[in-house]
N, C-alpha and C. Protein backbone atom coordinates (compact mmCIF):
# COMPACT_ATOMS: atom_id res chain seq x y z
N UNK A 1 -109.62 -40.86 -21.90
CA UNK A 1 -108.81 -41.08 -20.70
C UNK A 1 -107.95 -42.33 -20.89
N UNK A 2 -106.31 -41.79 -20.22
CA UNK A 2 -106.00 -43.58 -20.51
C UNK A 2 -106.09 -44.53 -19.91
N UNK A 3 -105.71 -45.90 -19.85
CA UNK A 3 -105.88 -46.76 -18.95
C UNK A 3 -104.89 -46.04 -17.61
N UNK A 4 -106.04 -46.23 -16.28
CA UNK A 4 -105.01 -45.65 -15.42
C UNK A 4 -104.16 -46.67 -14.57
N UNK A 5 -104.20 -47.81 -15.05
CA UNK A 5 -103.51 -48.91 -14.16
C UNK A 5 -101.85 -48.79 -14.86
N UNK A 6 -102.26 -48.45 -16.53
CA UNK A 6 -100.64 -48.63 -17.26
C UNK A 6 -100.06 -47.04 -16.74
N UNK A 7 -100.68 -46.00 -16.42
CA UNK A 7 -100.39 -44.89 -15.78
C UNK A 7 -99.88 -44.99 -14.54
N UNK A 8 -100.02 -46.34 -13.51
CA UNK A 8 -99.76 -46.18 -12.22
C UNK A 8 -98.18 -47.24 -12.10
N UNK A 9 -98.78 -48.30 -12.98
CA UNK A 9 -97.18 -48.97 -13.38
C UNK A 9 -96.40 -48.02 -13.91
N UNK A 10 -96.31 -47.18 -14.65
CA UNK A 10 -95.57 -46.67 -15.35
C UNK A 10 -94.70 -45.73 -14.15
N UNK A 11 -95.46 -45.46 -13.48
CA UNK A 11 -95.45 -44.19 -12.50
C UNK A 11 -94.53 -45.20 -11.36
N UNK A 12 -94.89 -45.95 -10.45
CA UNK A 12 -94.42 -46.85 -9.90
C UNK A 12 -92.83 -47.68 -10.96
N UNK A 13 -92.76 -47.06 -11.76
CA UNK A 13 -91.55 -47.64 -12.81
C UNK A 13 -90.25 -46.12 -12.23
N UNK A 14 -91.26 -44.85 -12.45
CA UNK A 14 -90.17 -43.72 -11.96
C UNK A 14 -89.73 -43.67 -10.36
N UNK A 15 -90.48 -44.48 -10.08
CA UNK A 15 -90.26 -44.37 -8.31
C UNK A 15 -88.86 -45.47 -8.29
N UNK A 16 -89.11 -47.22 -8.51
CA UNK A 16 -87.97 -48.02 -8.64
C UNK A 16 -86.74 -47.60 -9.52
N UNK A 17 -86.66 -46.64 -10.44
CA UNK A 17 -85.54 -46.29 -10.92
C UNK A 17 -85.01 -45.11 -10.31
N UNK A 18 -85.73 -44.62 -9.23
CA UNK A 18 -85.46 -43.37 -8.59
C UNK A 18 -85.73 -42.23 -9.90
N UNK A 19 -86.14 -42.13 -10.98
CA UNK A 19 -86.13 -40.95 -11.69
C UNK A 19 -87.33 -39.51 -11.02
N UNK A 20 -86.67 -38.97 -9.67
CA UNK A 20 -88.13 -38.37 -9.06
C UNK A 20 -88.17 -37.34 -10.04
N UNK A 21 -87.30 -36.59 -11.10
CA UNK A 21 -87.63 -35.54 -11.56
C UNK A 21 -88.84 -35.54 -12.62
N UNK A 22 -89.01 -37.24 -13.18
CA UNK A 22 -89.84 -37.61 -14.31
C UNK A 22 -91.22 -37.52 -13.28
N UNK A 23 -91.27 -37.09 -11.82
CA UNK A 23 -92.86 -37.12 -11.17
C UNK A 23 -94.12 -36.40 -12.08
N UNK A 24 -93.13 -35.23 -12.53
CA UNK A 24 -94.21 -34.63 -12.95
C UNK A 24 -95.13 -34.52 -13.62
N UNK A 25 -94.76 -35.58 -14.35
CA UNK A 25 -95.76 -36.28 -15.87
C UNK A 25 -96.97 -36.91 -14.48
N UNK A 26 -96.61 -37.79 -13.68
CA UNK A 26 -97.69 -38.40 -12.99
C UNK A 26 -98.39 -37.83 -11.85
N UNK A 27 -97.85 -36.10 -10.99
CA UNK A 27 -98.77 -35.68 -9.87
C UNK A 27 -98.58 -34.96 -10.54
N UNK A 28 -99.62 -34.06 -9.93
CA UNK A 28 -99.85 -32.41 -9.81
C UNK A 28 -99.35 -31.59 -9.09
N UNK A 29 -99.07 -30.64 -9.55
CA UNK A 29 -98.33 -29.59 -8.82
C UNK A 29 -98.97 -29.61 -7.28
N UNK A 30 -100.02 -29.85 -6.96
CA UNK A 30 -100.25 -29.73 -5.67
C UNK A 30 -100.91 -31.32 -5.31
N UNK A 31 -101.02 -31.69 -3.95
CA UNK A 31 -101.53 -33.46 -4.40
C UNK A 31 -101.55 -33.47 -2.52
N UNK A 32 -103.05 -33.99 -2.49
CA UNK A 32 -102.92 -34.21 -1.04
C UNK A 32 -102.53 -35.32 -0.54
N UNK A 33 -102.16 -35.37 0.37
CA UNK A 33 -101.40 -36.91 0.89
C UNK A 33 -102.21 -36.81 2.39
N UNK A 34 -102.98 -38.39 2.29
CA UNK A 34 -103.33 -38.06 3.99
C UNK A 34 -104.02 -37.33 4.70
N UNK A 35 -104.35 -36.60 3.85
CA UNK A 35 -104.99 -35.01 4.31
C UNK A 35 -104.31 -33.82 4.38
N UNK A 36 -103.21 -33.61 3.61
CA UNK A 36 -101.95 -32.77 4.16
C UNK A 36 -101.65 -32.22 2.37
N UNK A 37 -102.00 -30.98 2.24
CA UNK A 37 -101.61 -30.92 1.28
C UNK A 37 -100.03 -30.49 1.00
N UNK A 38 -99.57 -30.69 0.10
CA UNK A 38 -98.49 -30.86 -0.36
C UNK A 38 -97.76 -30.60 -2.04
N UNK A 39 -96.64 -29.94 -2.03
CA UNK A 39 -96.54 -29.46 -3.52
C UNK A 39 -95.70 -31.01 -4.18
N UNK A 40 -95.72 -30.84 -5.09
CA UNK A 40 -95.13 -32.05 -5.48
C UNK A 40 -93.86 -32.39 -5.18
N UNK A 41 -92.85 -31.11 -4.95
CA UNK A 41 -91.65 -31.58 -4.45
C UNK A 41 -91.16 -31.99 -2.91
N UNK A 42 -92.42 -31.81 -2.20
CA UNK A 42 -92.66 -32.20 -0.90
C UNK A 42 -92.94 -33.78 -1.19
N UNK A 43 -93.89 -33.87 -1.78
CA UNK A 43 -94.49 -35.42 -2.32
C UNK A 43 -93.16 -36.02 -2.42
N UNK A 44 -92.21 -35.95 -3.66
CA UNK A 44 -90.81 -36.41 -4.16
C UNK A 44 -90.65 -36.26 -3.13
N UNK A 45 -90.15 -35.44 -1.84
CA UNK A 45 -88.84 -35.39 -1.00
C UNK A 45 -89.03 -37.06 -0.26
N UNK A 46 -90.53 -36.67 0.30
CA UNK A 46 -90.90 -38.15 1.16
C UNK A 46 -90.49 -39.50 0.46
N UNK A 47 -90.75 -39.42 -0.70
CA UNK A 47 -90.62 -40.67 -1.51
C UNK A 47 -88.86 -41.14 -1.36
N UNK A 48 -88.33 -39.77 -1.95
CA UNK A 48 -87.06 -40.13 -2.16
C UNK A 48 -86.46 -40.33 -0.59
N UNK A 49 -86.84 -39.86 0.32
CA UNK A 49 -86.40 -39.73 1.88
C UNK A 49 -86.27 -41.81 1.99
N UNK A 50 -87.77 -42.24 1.64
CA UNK A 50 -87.72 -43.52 1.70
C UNK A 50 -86.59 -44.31 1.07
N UNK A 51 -86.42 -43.67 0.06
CA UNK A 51 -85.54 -44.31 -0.89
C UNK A 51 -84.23 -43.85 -0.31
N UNK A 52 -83.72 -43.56 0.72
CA UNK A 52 -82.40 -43.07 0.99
C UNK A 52 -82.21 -44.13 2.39
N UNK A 53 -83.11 -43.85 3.00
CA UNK A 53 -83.36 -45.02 4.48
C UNK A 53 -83.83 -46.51 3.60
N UNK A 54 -83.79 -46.50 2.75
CA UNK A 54 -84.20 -48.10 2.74
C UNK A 54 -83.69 -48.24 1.08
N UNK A 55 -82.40 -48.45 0.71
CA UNK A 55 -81.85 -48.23 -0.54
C UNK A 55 -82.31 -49.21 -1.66
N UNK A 56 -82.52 -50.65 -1.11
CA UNK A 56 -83.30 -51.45 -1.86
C UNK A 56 -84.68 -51.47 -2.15
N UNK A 57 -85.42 -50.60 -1.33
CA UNK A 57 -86.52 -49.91 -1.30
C UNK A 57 -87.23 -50.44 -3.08
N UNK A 58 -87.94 -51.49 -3.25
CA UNK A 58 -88.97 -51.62 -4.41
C UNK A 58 -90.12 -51.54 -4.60
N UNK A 59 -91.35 -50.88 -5.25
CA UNK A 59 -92.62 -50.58 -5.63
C UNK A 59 -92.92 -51.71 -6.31
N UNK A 60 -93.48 -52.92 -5.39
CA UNK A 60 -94.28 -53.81 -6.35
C UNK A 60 -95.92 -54.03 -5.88
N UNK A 61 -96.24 -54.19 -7.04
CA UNK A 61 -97.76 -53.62 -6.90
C UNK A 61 -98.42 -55.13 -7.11
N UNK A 62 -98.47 -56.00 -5.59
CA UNK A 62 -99.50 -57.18 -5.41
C UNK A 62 -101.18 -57.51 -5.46
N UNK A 63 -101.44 -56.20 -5.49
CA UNK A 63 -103.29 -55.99 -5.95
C UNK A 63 -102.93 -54.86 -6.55
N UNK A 64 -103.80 -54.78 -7.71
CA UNK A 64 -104.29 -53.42 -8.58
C UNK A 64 -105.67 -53.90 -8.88
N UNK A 65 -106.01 -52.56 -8.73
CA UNK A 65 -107.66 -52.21 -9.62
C UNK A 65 -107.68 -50.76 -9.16
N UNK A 66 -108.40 -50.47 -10.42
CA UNK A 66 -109.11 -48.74 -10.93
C UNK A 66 -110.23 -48.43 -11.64
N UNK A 67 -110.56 -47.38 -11.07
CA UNK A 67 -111.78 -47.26 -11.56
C UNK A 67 -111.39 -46.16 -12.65
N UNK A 68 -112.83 -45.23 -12.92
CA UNK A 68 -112.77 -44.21 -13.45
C UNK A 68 -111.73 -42.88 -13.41
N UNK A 69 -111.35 -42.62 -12.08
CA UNK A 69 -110.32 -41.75 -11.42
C UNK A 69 -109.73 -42.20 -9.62
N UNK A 70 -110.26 -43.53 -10.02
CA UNK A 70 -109.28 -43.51 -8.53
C UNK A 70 -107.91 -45.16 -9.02
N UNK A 71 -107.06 -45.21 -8.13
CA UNK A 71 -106.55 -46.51 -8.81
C UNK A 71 -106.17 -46.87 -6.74
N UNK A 72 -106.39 -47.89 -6.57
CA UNK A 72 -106.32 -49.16 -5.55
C UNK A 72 -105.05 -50.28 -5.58
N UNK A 73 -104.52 -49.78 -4.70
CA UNK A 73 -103.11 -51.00 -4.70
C UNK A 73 -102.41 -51.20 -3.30
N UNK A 74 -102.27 -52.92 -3.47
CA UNK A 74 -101.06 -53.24 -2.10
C UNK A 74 -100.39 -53.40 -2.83
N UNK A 75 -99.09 -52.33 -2.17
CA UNK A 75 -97.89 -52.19 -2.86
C UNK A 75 -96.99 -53.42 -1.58
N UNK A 76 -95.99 -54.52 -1.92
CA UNK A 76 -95.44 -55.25 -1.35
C UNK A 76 -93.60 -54.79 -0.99
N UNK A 77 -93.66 -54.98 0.24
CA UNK A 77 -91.95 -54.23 0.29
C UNK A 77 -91.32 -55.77 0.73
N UNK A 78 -90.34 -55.81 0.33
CA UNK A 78 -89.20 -56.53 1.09
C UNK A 78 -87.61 -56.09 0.96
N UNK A 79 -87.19 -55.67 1.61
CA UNK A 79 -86.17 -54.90 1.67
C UNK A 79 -85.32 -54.64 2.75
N UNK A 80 -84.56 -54.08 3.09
CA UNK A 80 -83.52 -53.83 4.45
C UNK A 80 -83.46 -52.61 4.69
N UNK A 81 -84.01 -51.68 5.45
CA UNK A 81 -83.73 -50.36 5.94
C UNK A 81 -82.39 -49.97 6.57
N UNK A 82 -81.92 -49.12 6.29
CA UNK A 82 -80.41 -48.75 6.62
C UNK A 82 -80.01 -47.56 7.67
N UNK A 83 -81.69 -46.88 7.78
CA UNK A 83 -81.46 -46.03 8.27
C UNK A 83 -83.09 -45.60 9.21
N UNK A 84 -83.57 -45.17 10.25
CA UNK A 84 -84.59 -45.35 10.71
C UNK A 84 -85.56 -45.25 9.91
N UNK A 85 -86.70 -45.63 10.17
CA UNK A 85 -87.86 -46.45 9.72
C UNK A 85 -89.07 -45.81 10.16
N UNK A 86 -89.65 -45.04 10.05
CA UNK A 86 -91.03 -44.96 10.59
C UNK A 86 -90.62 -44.69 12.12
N UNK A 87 -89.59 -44.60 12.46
CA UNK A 87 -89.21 -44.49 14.17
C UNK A 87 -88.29 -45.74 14.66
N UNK A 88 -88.58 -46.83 13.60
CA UNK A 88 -87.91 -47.56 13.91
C UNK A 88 -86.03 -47.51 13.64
N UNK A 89 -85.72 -47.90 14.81
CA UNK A 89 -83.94 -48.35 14.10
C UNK A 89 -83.67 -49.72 13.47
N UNK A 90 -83.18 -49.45 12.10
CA UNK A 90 -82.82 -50.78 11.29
C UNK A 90 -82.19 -51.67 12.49
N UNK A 91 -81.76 -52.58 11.98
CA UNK A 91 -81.70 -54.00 12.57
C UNK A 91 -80.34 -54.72 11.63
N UNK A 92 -80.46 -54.33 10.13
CA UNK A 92 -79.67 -55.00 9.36
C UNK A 92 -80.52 -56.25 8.92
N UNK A 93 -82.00 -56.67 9.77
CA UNK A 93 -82.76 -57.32 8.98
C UNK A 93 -83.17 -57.39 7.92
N UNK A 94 -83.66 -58.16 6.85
CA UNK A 94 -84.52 -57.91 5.71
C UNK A 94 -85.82 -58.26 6.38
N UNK A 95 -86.56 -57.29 5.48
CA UNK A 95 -88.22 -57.11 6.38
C UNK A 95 -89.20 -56.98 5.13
N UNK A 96 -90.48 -57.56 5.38
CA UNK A 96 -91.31 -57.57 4.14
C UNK A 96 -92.65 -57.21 4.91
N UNK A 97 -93.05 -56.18 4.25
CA UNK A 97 -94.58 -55.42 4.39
C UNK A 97 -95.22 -54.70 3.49
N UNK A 98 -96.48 -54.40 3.82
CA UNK A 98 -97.62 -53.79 2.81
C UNK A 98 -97.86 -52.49 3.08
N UNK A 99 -98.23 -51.82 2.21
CA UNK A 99 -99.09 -50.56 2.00
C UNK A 99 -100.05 -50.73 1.59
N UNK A 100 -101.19 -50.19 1.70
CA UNK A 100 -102.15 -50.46 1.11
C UNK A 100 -102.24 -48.64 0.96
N UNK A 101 -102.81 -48.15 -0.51
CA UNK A 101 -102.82 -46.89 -1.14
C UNK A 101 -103.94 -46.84 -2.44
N UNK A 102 -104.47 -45.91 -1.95
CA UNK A 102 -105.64 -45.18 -2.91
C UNK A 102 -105.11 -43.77 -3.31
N UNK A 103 -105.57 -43.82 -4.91
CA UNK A 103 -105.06 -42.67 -5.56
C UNK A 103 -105.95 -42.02 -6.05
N UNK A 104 -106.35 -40.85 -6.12
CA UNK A 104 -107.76 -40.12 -6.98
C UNK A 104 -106.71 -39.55 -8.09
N UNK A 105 -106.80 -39.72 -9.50
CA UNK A 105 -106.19 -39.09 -10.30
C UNK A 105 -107.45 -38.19 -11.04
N UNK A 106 -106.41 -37.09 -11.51
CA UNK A 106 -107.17 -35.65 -12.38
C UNK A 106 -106.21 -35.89 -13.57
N UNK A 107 -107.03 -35.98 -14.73
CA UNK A 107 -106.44 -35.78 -16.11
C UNK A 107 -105.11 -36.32 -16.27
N UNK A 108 -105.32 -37.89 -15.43
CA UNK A 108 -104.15 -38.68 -15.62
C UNK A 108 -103.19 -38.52 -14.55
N UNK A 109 -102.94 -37.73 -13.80
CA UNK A 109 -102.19 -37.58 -13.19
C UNK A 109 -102.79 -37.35 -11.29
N UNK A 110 -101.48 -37.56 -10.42
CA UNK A 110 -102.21 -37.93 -9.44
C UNK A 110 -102.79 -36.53 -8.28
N UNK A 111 -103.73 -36.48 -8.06
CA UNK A 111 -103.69 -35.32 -7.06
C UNK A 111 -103.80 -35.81 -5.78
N UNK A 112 -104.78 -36.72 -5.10
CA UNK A 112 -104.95 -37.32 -3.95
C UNK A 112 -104.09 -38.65 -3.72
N UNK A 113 -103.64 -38.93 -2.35
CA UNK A 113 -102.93 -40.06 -1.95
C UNK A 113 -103.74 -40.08 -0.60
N UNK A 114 -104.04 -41.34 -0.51
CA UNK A 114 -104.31 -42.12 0.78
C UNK A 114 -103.48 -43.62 1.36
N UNK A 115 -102.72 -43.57 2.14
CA UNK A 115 -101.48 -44.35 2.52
C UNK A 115 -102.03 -45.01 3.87
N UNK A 116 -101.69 -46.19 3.82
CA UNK A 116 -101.47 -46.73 5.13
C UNK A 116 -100.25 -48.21 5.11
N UNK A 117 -99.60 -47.76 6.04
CA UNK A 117 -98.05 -48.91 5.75
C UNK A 117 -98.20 -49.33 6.95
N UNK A 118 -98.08 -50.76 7.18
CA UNK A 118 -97.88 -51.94 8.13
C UNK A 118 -96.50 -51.85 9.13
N UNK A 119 -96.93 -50.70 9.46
CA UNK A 119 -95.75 -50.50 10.02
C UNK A 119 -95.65 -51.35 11.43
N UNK A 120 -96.44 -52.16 11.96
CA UNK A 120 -96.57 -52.89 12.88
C UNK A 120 -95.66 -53.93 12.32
N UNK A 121 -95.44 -54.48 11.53
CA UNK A 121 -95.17 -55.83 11.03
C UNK A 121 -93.25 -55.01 10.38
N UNK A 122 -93.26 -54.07 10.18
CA UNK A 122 -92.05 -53.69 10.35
C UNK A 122 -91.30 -53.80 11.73
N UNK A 123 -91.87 -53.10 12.50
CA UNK A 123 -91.80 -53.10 14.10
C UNK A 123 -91.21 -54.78 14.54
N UNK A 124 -92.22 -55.24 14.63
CA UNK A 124 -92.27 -57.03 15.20
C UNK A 124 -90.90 -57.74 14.60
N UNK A 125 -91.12 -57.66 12.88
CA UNK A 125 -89.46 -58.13 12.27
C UNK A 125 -87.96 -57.71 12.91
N UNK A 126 -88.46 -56.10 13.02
CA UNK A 126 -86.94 -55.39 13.78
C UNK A 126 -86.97 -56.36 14.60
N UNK A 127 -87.81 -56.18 15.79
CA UNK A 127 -87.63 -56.52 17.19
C UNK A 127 -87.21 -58.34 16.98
N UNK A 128 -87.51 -58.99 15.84
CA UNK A 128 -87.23 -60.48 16.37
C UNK A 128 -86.07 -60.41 15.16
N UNK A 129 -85.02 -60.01 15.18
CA UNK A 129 -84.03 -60.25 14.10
C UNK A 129 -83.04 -61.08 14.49
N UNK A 130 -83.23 -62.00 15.35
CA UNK A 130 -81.96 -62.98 15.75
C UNK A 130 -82.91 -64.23 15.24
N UNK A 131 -83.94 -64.09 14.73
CA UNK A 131 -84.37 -65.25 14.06
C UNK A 131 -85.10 -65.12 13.14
């Protein structure tokens, strides 16, 4: 098995260059998210959806650790959304928040996603953008 942390950088490398077509080396054709299963080009659409509302949109990975088949990360955003947000309407602020995401990978690649984004702390930034 390989190291799955240089598998998740690597992977998190196709997301910041936008290359979604290279996903497929890193999910599986099918990959639950959340509880919701999903084919992989559903997976890509969401990703890239982010990446269209929030163009500076970067994957940096402030905690890592992995185990055997799962890999653990707060991914750190700071960026400017351009276009609604989680419900929110941009602001033209720059805004910085966390995800925190668990991955179960199969034979290297990812099948399970578990997500949770701070979207509170997105919220609060919109709302105070005159300072």
């Amino acid at each position: 098995m390989s190291d799955l942390t240089d598998i998740y950088r690597s992977y998190l490398d196709v997301l910041n260059e936008r290359r979604f077509p290279a996903l497929d080396q890193y999910v599986h054709d099918t990959v639950t998210y959340n509880g919701t299963p999903l084919t992989r080009q559903q997976y890509a659409d969401l990703i890239e959806n982010d990446a269209r509302v929030i163009p500076d949109l970067r994957f940096v990975p402030e905690l890592l650790t992995a185990t055997d088949d799962v890999v653990a990360c707060r991914l750190w955003f700071d960026c400017t959304p351009e276009h609604e947000f989680a419900g929110i309407t941009p602001t033209g602020r720059r805004v910085a928040f966390a995800e925190h995401v668990f991955y179960r990978f199969r034979d290297d690649r990812i099948e399970q996603v578990w997500s949770l984004i701070d979207v509170a702390a997105v919220r609060d930034q919109m709302r105070n953008s005159d300072g």
